[in-house]
Protein backbone atom coordinates (compact mmCIF):
# COMPACT_ATOMS: atom_id res chain seq x y z
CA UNK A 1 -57.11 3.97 -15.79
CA UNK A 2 -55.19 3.23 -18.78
CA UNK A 3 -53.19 5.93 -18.65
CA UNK A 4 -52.14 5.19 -15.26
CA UNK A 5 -51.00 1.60 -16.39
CA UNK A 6 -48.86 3.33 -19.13
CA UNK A 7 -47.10 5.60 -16.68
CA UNK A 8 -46.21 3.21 -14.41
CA UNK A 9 -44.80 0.87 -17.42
CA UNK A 10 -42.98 3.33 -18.75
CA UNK A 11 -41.41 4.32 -15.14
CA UNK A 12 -40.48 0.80 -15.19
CA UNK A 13 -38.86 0.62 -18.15
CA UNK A 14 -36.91 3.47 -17.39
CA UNK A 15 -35.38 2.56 -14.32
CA UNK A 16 -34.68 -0.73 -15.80
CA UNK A 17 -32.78 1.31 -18.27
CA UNK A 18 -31.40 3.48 -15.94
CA UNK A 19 -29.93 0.69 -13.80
CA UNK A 20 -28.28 -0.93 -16.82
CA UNK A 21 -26.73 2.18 -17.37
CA UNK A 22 -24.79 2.15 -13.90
CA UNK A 23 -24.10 -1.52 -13.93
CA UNK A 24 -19.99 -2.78 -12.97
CA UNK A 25 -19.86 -3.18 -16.92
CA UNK A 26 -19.34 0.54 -17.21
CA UNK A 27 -17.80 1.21 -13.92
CA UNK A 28 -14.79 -1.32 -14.85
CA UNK A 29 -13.61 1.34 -17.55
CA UNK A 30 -13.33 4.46 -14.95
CA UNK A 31 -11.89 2.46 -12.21
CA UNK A 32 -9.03 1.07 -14.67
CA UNK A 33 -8.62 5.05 -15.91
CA UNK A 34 -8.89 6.30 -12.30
CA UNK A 35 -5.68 3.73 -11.76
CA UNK A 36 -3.70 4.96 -14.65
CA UNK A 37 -4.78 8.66 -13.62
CA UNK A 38 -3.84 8.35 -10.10
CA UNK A 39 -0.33 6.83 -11.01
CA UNK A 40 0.76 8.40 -14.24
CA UNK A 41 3.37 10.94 -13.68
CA UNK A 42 3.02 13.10 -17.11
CA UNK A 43 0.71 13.33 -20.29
CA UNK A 44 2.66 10.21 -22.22
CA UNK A 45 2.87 8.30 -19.20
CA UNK A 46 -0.58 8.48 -18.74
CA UNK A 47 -1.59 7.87 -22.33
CA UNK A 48 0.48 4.48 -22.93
CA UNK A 49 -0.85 3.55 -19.47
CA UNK A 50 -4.72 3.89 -20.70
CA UNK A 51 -3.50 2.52 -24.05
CA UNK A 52 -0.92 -0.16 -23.98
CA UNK A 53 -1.35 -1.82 -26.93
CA UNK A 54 -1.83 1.28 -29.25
CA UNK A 55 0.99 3.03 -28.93
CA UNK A 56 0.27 5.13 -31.82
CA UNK A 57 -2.87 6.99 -30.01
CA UNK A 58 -0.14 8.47 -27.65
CA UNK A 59 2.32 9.90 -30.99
CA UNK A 60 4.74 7.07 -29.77
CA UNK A 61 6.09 4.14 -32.60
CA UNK A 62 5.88 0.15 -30.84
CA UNK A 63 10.05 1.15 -29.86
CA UNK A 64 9.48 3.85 -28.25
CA UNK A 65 6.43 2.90 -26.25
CA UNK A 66 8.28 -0.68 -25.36
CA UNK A 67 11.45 2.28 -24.07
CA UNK A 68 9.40 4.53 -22.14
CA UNK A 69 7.40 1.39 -20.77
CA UNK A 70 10.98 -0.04 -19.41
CA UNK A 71 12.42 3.17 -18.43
CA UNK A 72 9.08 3.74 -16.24
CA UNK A 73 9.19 0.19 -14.55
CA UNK A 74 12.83 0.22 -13.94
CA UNK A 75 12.09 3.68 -12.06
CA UNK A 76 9.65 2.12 -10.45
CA UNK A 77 11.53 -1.34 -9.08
CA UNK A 78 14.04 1.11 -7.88
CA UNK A 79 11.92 3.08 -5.98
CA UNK A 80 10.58 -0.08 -4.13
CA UNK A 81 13.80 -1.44 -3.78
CA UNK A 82 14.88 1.61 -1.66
CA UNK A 83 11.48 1.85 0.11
CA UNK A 84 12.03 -1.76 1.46
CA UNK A 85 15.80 -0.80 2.25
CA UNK A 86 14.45 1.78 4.45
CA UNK A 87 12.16 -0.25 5.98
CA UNK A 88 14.24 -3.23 7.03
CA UNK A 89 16.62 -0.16 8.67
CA UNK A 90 13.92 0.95 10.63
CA UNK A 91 13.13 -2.68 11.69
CA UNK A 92 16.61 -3.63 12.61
CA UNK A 93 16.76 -0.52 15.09
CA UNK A 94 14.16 -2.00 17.41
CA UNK A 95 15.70 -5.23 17.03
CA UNK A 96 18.86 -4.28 18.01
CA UNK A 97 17.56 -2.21 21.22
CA UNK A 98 16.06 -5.11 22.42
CA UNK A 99 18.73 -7.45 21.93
CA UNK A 100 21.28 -4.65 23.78
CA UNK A 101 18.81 -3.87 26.62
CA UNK A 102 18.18 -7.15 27.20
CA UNK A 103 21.97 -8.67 27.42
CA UNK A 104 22.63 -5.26 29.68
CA UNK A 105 19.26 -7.18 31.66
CA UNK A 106 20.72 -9.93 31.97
CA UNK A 107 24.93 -9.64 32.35
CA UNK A 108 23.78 -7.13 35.06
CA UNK A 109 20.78 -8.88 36.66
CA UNK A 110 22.25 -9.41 40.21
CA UNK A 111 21.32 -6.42 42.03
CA UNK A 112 21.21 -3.64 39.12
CA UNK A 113 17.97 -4.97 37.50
CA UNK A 114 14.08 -5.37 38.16
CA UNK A 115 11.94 -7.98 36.55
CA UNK A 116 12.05 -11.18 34.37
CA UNK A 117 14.75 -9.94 31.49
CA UNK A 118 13.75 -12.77 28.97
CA UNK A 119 9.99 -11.97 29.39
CA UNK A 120 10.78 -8.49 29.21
CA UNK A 121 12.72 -9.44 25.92
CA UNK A 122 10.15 -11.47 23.94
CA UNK A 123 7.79 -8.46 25.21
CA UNK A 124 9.98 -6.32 23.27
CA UNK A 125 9.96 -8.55 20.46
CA UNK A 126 6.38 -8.49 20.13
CA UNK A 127 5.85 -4.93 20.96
CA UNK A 128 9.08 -3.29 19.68
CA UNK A 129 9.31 -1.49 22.47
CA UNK A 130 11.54 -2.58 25.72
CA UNK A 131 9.09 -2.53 28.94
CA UNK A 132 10.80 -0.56 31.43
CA UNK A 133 7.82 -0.40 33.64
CA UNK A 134 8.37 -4.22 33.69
CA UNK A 135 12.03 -4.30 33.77
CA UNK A 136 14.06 -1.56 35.03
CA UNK A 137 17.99 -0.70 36.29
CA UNK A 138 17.15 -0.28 40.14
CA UNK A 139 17.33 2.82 41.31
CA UNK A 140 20.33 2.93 44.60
């Protein structure tokens, strides 16, 4: 019976061990690497990314870490800049094909049109999209 109480201490203590091991302490560390790894774009970028205040584990003096730092986030504003450029375009299209349908709507309500052209336009607002089951040209 001894035996048995030593086994099962000892299983104890190792999965008390065990689960220390695998704790958020060490998984911190390889999410933060898996970061830099997923957006570093070549071997120094991802270097001064996992080290940035040793520049001297990447080969790189404090100057030319504090260049290539400002050359990478100056590539990187730019490239958000134009990404929300592109964006508001695509935005403004819907936008203004509601606004156009909806003053063609309503200039030519009496008898060209079907349906309630200001609740067909804040439809389109909300849905980007101009209802023309809701409000159509009539058909002659």
């Amino acid at each position: 019976m001894p035996k048995l109480n030593i086994a099962i201490s000892l299983l104890c203590l190792l999965t008390a061990v065990s689960l220390g091991c695998s704790s958020s302490a060490t998984g911190t560390a390889s999410r933060r690497d898996a970061y830099a790894l997923a957006s570093c774009t070549d071997t120094v970028s991802c270097c001064v990314q996992r080290n940035p205040a040793v520049p001297e584990a990447c080969g790189l003096t404090a100057s030319e870490a504090a260049a290539y730092t400002a050359t990478m986030d100056a590539a990187m504003q730019h490239a958000q800049d134009k990404a929300k450029e592109e964006e508001d375009d695509a935005e403004d299209g819907w936008r203004e094909h509601c606004t156009n349908t909806y003053v063609a709507c309503r200039d030519q309500k009496k008898p060209r049109w079907d349906g309630d052209c200001y609740a067909c336009f804040r439809y389109c607002e909300g849905q980007r999209q101009w209802p023309f089951e809701l409000c159509n040209r009539r058909s002659r």
